[in-house]
N, C-alpha and C. Protein backbone atom coordinates (compact mmCIF):
# COMPACT_ATOMS: atom_id res chain seq x y z
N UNK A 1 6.72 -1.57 -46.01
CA UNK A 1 5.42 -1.49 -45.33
C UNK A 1 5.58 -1.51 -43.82
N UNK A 2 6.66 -2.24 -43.20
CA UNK A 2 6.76 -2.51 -42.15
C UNK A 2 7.33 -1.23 -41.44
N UNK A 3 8.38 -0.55 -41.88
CA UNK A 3 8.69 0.54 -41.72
C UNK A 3 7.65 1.75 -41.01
N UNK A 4 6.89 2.01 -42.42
CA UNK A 4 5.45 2.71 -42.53
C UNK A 4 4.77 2.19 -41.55
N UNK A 5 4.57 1.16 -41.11
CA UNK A 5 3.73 0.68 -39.89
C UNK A 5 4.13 1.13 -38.37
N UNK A 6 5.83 1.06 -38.49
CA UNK A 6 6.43 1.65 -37.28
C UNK A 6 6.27 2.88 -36.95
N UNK A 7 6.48 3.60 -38.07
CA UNK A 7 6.85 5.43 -38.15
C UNK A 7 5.15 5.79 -37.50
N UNK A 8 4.27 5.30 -38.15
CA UNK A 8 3.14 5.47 -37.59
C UNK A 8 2.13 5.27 -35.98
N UNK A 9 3.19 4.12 -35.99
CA UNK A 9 2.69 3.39 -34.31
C UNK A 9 3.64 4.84 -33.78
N UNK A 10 4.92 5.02 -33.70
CA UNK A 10 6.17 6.15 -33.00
C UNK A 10 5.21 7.65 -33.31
N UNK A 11 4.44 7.53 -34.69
CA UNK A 11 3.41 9.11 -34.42
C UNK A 11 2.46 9.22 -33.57
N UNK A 12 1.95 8.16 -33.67
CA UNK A 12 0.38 8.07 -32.90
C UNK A 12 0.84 8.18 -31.59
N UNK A 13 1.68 7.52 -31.19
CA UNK A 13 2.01 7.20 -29.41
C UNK A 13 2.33 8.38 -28.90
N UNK A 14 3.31 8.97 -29.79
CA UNK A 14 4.04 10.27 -29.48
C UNK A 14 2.73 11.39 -29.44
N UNK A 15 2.20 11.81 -30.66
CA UNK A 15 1.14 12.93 -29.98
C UNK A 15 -0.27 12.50 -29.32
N UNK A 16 -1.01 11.50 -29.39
CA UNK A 16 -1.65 11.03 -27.91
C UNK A 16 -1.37 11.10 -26.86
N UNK A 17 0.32 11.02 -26.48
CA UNK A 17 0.87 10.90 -25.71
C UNK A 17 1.10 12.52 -24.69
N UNK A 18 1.29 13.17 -26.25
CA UNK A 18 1.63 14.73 -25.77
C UNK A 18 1.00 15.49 -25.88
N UNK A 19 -0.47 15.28 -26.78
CA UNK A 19 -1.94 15.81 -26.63
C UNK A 19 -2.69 15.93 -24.79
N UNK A 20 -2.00 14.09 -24.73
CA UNK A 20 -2.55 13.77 -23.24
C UNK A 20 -3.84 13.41 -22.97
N UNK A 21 -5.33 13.64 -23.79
CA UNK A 21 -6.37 14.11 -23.34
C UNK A 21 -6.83 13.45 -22.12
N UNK A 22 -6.44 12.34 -21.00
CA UNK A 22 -6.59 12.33 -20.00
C UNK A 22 -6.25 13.90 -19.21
N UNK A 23 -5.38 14.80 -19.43
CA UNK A 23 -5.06 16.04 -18.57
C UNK A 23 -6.40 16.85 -18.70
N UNK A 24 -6.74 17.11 -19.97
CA UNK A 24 -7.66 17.77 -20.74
C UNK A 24 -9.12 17.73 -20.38
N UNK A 25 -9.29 16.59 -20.04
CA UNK A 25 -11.24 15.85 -19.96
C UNK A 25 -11.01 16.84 -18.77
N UNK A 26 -11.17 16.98 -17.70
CA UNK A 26 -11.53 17.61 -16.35
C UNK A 26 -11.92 19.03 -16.57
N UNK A 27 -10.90 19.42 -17.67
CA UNK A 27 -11.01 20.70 -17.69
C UNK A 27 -12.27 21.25 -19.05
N UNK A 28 -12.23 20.03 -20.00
CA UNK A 28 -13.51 20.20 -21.13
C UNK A 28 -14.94 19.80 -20.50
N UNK A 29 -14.54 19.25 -19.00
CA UNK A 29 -15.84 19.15 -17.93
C UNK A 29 -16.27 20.16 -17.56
N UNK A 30 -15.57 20.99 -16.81
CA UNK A 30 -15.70 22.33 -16.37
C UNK A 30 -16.22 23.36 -17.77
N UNK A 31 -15.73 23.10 -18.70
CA UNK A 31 -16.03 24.04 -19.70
C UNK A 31 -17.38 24.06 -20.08
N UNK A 32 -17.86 22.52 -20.14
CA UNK A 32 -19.22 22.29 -20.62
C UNK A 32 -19.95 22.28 -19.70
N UNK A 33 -19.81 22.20 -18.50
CA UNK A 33 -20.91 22.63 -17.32
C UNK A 33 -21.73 23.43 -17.55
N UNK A 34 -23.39 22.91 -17.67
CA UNK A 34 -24.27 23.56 -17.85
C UNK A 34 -24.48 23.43 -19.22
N UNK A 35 -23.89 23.38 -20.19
CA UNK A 35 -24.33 23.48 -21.25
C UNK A 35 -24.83 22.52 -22.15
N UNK A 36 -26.17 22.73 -23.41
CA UNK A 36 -26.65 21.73 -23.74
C UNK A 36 -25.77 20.70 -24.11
N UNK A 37 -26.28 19.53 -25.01
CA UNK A 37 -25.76 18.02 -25.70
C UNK A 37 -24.90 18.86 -26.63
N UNK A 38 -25.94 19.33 -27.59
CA UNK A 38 -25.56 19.87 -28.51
C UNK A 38 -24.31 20.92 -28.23
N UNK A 39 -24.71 22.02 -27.68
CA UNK A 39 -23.61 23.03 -27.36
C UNK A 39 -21.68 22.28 -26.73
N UNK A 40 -22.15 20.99 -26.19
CA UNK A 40 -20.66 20.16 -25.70
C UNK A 40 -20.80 19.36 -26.61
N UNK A 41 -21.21 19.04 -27.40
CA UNK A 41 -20.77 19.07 -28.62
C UNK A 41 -19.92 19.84 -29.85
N UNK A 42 -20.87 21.10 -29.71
CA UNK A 42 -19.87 21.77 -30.70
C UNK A 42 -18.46 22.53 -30.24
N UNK A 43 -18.24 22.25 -28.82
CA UNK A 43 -17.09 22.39 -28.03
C UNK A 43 -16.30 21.87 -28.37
N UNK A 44 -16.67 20.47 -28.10
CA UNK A 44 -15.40 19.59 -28.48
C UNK A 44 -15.27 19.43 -29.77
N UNK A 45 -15.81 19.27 -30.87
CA UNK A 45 -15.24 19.24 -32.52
C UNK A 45 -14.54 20.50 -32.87
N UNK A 46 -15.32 21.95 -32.54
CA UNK A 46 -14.40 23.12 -32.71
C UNK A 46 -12.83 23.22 -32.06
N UNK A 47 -12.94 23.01 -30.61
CA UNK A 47 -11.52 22.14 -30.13
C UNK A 47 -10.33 21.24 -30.75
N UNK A 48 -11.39 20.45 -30.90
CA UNK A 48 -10.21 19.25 -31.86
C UNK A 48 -9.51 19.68 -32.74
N UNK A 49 -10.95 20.59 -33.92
CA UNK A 49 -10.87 20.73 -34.91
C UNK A 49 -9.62 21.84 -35.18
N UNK A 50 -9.60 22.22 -34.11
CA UNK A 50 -8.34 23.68 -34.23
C UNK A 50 -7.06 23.35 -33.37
N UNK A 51 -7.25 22.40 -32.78
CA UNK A 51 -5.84 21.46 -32.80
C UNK A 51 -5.30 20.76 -33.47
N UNK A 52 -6.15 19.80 -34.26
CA UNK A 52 -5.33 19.43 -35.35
C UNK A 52 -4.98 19.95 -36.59
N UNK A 53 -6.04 21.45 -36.57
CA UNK A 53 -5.29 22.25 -37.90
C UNK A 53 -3.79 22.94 -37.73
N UNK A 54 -4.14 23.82 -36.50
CA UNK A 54 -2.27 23.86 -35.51
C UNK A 54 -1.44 22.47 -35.92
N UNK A 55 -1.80 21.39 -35.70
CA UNK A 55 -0.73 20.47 -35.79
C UNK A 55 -0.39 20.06 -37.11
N UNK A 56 -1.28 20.44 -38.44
CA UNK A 56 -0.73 20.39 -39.84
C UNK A 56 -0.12 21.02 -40.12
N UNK A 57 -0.68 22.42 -39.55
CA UNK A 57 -0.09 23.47 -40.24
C UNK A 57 1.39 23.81 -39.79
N UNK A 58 1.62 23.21 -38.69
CA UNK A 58 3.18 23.51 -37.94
C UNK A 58 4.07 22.17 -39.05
N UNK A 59 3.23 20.88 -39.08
CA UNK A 59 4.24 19.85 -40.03
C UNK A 59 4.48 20.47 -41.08
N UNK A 60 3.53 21.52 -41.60
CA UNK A 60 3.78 21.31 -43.12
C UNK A 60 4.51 22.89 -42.83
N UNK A 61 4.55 23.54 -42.05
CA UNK A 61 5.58 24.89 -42.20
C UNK A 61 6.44 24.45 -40.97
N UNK A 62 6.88 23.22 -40.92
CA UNK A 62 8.06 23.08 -39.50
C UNK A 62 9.75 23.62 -40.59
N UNK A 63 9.30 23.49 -41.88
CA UNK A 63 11.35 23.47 -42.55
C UNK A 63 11.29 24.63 -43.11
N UNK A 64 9.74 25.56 -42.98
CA UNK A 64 10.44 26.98 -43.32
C UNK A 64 10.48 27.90 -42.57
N UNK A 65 10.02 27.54 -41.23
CA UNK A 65 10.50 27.72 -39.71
C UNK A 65 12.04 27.75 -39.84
N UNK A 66 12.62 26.17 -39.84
CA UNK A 66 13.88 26.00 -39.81
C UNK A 66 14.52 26.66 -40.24
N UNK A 67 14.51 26.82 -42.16
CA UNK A 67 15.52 27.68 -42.69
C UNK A 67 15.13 28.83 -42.30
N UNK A 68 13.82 29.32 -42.08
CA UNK A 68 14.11 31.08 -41.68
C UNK A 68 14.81 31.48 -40.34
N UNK A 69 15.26 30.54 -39.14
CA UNK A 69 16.14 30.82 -38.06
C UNK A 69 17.22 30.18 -38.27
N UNK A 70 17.73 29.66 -38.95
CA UNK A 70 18.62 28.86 -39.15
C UNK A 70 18.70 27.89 -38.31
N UNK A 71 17.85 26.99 -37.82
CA UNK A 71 17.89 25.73 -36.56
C UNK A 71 17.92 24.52 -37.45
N UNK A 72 18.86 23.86 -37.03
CA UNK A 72 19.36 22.50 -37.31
C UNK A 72 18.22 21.76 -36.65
N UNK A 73 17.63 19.96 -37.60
CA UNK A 73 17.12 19.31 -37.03
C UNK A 73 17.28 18.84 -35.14
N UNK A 74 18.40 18.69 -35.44
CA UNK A 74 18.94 17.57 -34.20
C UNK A 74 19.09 18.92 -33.02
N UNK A 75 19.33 20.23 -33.55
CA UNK A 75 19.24 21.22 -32.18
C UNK A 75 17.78 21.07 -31.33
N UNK A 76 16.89 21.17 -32.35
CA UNK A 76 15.29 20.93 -31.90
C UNK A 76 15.08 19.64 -31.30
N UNK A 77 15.73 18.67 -31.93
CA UNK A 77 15.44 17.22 -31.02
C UNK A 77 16.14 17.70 -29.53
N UNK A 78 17.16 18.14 -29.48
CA UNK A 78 17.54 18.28 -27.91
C UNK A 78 16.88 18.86 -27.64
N UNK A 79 16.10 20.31 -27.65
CA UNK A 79 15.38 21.10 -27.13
C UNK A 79 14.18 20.64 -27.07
N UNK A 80 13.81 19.62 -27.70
CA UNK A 80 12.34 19.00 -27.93
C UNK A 80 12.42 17.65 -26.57
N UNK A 81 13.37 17.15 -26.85
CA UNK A 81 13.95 16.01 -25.78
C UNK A 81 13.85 16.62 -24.14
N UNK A 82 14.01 17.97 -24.04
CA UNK A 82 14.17 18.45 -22.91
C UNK A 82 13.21 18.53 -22.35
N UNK A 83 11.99 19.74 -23.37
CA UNK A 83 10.69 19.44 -23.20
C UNK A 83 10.26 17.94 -22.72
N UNK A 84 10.18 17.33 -23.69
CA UNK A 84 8.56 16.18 -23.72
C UNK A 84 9.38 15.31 -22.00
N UNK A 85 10.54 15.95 -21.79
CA UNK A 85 11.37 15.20 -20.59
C UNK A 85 10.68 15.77 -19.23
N UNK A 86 10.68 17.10 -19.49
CA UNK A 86 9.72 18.05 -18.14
C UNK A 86 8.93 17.18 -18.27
N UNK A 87 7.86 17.60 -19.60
CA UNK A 87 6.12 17.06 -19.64
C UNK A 87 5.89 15.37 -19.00
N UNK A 88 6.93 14.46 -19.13
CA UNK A 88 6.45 13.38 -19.17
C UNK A 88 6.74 13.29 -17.43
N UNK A 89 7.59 13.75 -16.69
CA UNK A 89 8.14 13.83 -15.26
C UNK A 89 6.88 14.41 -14.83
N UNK A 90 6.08 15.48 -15.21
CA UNK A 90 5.09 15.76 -14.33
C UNK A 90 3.95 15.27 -14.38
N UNK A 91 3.75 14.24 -15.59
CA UNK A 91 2.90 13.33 -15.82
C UNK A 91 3.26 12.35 -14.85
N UNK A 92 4.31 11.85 -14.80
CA UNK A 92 4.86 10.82 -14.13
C UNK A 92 4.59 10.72 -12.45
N UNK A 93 4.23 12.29 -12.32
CA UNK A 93 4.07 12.24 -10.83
C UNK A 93 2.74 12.98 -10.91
N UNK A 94 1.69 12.25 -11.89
CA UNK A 94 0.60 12.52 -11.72
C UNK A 94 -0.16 13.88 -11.59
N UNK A 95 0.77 14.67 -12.20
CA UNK A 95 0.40 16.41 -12.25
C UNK A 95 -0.40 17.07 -13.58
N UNK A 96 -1.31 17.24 -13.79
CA UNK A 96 -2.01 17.43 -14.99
C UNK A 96 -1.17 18.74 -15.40
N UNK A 97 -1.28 18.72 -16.89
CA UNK A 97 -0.11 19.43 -17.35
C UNK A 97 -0.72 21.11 -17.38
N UNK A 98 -0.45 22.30 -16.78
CA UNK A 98 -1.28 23.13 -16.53
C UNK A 98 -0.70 24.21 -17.61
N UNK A 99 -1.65 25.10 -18.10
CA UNK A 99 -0.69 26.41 -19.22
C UNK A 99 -1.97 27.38 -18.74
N UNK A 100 -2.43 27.47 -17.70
CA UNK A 100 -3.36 28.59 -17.16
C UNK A 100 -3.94 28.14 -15.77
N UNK A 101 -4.13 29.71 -14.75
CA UNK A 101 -4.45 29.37 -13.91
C UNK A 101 -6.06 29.35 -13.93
N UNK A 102 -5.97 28.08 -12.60
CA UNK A 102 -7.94 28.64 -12.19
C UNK A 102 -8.66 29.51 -12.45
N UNK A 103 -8.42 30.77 -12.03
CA UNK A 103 -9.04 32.26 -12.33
C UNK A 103 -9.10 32.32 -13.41
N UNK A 104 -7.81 32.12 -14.48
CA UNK A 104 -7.77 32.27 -16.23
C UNK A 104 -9.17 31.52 -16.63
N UNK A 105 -9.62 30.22 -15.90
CA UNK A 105 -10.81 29.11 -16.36
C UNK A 105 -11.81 29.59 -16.02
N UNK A 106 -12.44 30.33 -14.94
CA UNK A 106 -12.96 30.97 -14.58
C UNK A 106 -13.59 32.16 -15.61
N UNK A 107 -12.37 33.11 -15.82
CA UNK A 107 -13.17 33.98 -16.75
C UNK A 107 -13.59 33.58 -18.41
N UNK A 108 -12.59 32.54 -18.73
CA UNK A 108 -13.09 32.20 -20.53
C UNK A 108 -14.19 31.32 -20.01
N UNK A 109 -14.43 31.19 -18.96
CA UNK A 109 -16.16 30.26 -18.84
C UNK A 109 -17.20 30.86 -19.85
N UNK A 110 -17.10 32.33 -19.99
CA UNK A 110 -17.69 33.05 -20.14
C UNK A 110 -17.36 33.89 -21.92
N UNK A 111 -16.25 33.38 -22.53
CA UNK A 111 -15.78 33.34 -23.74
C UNK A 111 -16.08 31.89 -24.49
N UNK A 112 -15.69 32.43 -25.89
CA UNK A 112 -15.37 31.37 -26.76
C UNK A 112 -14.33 30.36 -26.53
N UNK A 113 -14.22 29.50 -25.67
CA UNK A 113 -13.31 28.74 -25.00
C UNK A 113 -12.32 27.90 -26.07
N UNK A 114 -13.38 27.52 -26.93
CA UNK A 114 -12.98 25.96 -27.95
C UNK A 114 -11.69 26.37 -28.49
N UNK A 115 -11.19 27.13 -29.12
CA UNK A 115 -10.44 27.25 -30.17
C UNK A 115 -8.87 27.91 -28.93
N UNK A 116 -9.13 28.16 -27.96
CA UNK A 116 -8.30 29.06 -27.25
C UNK A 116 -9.01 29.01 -25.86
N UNK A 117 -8.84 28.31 -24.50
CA UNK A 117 -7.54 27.93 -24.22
C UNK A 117 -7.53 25.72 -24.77
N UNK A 118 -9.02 25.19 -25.12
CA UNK A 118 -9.26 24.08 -25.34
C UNK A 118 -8.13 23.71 -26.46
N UNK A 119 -8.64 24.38 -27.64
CA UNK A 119 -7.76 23.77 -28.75
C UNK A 119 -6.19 24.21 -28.78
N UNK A 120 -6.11 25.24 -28.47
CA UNK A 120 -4.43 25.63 -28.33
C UNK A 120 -4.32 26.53 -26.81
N UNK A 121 -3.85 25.81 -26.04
CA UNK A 121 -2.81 25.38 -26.00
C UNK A 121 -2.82 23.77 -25.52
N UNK A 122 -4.68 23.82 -24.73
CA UNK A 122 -4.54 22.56 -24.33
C UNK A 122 -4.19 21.32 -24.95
N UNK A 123 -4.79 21.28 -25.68
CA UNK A 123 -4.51 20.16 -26.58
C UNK A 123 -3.31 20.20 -27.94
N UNK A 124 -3.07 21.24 -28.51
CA UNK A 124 -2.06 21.49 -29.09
C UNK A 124 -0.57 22.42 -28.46
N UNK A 125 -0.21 21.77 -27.62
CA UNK A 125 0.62 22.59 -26.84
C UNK A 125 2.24 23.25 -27.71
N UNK A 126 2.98 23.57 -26.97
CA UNK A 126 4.31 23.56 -27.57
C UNK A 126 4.71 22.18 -27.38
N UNK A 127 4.66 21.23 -26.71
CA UNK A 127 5.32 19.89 -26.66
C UNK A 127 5.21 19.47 -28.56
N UNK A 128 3.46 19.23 -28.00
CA UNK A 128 2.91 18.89 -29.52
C UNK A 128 3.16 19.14 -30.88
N UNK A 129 3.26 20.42 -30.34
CA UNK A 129 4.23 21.40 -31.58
C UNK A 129 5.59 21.33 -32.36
N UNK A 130 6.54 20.88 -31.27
CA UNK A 130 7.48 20.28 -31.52
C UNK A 130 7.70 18.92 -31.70
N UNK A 131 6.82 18.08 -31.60
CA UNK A 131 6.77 16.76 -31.70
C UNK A 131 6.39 17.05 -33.48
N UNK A 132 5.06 17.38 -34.10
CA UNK A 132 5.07 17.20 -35.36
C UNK A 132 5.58 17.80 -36.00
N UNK A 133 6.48 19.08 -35.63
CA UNK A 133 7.87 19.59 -36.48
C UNK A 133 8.65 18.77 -37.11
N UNK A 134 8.93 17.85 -35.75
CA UNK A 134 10.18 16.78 -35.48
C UNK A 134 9.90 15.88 -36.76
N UNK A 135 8.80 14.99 -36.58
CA UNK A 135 8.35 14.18 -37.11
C UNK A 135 8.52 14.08 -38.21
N UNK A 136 7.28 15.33 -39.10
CA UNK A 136 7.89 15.75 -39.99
C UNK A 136 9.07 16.24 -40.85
N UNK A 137 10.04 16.21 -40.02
CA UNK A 137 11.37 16.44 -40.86
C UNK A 137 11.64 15.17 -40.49
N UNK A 138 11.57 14.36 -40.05
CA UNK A 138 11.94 12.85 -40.12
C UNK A 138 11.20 12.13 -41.20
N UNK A 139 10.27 12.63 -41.47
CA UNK A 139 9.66 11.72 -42.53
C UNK A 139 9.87 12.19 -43.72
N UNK A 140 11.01 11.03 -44.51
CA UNK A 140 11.85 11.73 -45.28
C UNK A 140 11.18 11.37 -46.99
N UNK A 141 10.00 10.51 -46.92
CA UNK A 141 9.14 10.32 -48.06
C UNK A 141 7.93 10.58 -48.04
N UNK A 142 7.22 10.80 -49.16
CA UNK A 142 5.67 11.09 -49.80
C UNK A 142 4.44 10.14 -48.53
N UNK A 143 5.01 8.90 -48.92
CA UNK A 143 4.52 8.21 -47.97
C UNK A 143 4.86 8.08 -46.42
N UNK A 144 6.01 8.72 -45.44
CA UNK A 144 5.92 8.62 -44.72
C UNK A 144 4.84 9.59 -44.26
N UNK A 145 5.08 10.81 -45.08
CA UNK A 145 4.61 12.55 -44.38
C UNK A 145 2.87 11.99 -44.54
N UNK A 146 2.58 11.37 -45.32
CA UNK A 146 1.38 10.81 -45.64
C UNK A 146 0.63 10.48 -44.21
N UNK A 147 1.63 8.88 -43.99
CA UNK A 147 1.58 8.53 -42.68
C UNK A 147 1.36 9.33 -41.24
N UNK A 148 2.14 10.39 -41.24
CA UNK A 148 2.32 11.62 -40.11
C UNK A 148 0.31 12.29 -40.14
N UNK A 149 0.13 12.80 -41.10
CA UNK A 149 -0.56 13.36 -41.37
C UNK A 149 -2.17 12.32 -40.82
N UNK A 150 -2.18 11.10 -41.54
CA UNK A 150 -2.93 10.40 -41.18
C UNK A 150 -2.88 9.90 -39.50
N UNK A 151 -1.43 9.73 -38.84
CA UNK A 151 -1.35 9.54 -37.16
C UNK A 151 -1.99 10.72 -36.64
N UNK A 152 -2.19 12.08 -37.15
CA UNK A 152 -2.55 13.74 -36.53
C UNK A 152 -4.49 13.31 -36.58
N UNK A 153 -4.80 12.86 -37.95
CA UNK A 153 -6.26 12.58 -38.32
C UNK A 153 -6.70 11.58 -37.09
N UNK A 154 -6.06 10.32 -37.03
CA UNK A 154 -6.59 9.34 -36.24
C UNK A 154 -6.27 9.82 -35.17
N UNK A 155 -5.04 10.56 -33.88
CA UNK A 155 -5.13 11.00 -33.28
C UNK A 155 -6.23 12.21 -32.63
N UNK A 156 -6.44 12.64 -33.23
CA UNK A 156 -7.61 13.98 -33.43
C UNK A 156 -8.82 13.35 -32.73
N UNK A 157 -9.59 12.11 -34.19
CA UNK A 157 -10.55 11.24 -33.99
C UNK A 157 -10.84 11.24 -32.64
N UNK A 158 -9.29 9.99 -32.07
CA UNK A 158 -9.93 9.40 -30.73
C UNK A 158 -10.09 10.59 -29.35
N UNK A 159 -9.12 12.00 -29.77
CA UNK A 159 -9.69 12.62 -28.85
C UNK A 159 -11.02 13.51 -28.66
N UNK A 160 -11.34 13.58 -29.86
CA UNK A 160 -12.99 14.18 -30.19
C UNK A 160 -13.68 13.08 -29.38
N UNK A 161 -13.63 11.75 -29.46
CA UNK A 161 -14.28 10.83 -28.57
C UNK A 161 -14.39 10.65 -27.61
N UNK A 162 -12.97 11.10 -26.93
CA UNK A 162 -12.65 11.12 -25.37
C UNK A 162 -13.58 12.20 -24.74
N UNK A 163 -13.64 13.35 -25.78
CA UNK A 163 -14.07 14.41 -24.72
C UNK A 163 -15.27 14.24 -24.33
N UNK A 164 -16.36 13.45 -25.89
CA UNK A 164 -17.61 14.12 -26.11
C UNK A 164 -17.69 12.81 -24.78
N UNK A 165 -17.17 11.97 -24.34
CA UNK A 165 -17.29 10.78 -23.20
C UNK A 165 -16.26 11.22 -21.92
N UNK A 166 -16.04 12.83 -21.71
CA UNK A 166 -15.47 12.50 -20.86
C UNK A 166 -16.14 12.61 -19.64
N UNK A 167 -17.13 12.69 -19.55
CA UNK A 167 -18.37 12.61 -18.18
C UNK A 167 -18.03 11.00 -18.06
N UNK A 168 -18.41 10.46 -18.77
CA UNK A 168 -18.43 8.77 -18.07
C UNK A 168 -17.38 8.45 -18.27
N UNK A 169 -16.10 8.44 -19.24
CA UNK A 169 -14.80 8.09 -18.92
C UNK A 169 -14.57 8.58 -17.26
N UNK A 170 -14.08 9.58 -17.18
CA UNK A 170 -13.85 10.17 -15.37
C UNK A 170 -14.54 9.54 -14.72
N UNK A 171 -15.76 8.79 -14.71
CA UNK A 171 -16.41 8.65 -13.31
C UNK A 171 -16.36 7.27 -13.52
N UNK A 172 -15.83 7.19 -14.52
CA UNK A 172 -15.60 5.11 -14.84
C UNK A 172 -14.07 4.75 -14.10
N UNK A 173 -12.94 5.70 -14.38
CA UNK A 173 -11.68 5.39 -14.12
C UNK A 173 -11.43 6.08 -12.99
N UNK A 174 -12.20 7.10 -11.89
CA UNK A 174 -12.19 7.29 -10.83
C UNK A 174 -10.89 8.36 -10.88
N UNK A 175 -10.75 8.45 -9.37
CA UNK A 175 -8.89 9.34 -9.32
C UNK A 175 -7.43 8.87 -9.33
N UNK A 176 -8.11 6.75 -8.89
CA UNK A 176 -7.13 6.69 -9.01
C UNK A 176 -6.30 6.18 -10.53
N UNK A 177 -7.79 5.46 -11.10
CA UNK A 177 -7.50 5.29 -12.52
C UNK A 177 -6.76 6.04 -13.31
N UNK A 178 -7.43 7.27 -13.37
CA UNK A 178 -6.85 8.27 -14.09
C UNK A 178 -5.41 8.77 -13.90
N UNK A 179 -4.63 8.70 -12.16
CA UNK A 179 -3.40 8.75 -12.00
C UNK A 179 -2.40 7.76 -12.57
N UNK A 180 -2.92 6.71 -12.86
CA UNK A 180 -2.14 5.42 -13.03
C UNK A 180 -2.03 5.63 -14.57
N UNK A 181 -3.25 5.80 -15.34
CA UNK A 181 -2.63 6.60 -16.82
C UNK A 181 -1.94 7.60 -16.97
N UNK A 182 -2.05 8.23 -15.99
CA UNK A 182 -1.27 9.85 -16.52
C UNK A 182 0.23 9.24 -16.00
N UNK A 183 0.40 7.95 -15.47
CA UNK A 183 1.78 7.78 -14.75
C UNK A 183 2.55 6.57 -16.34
N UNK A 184 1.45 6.30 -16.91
CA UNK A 184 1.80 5.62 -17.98
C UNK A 184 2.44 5.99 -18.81
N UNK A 185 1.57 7.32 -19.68
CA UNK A 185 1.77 8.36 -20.26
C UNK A 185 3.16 9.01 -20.30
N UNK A 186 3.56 9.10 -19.11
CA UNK A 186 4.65 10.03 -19.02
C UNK A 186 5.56 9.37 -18.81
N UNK A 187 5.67 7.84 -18.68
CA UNK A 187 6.89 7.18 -18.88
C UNK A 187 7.15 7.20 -20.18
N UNK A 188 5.82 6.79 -20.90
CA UNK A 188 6.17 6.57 -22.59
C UNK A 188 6.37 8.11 -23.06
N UNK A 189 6.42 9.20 -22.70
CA UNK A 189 6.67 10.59 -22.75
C UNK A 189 8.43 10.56 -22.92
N UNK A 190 8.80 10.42 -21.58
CA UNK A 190 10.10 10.77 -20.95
C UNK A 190 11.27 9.21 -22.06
N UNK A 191 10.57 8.05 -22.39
CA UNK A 191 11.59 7.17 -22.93
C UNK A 191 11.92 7.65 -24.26
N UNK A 192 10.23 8.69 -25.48
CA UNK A 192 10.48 9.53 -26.37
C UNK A 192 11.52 10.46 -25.94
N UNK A 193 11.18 10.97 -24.91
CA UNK A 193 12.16 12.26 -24.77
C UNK A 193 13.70 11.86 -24.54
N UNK A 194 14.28 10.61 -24.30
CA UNK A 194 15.78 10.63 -23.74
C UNK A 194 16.35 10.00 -25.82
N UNK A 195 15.05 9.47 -26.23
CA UNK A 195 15.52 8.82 -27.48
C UNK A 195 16.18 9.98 -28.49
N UNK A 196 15.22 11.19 -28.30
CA UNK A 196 15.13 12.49 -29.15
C UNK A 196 16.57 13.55 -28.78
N UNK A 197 16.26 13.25 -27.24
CA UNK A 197 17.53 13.88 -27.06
C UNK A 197 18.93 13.60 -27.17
N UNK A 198 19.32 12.39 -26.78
CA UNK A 198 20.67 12.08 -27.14
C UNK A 198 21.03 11.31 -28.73
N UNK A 199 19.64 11.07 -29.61
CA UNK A 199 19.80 11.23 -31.10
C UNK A 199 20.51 12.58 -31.96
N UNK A 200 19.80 14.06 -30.88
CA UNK A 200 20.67 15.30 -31.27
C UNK A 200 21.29 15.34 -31.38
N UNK A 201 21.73 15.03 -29.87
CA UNK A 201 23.38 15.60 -29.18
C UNK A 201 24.36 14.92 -29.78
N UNK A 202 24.33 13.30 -30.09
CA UNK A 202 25.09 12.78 -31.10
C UNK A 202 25.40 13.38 -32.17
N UNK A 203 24.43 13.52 -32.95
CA UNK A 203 25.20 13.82 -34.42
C UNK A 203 25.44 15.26 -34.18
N UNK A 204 24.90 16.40 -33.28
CA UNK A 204 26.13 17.82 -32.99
C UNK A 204 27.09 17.87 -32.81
N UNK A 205 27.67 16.74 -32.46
CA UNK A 205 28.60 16.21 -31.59
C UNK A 205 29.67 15.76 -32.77
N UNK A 206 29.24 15.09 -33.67
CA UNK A 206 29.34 14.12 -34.66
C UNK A 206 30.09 15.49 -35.63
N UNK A 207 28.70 16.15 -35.70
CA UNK A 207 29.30 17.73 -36.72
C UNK A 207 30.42 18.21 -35.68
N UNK A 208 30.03 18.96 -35.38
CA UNK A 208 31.23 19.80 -34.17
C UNK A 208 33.12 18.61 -33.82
């Protein structure tokens, strides 16, 4: 049980962590500008909702990914290690994590935003992506993958919450609040990322 309790706290931390939605709120601000309760509403659940289907659907097809390129677990942990190592350094220095420019925000003002650029990439990024690959091939029982699955659900949850609050979250935690989390974040980012990576490189090392 205790196990199961860990693997779960190491899921949750890890994609909250690499979801971020502190990066995210500013920009699901801008999105919903102007628009009704209702309408930033159905922003943010369509959002969520297509991030966390991306993030099942990558756990539950991360090993036929694998065998169809032939990639070894522990190659992806280094390459994954490298990643969440960038992501958490530019967190670390307080840089919201960007995968489009201004102008790009600008014109999907005017598109179906939620599902594309909100739900993927923002919130389901490649970090993310590779985090519940990972995971998932780590979770080597019924009940862990269980576990995984349920950290993606409860993860999801609290960011559907964050957003539909991210008007008064932001103006509660100010600029500098919000730097001092995103500086949190990306330590607990970067200590995942050195764990993931030299767990690889070992046992390649180990084979080789």
């Amino acid at each position: 049980m205790k196990e199961l309790l860990d693997f779960y706290l190491l899921a949750f931390t890890t994609l909250f962590s690499m979801v971020n939605p502190f990066s995210v709120m500013p920009v699901f601000v801008k999105f919903s500008d102007g628009l009704s309760k209702e309408k930033t509403k159905q922003l943010a659940k369509k959002g969520t909702l297509a991030a966390m289907i991306a993030m099942i659907f990558f756990a539950l097809s991360g090993q036929m990914i694998f065998k169809f390129f032939s990639i070894s677990l522990d190659s992806l942990r280094v390459v994954g290690g490298i990643l969440f190592f960038i992501n958490g350094f530019d967190m670390l220095q307080a840089k919201p994590v960007r995968t489009k420019d201004e102008t790009d925000y600008e014109d999907d003002l005017n598109n179906d935003v939620a599902v594309t650029p909100l739900g993927i990439p923002l919130l389901c990024g490649p970090g993310t992506i590779t985090a519940v690959i990972l995971m998932n091939q780590g979770a080597t029982t019924l009940q862990a993958k269980g576990v995984l699955y349920f950290a993606i659900l409860s993860t999801s949850a609290i960011v559907l919450f964050m957003l539909l609050a991210s008007k008064w979250i932001m103006e509660k935690l100010g600029e500098a609040g919000a730097k001092v989390l995103f500086r949190i974040m990306g330590l607990i980012v970067m200590v995942i990322a050195v764990e993931y990576f030299f767990t690889g490189l070992r046992n390649l090392l180990r084979i080789a």
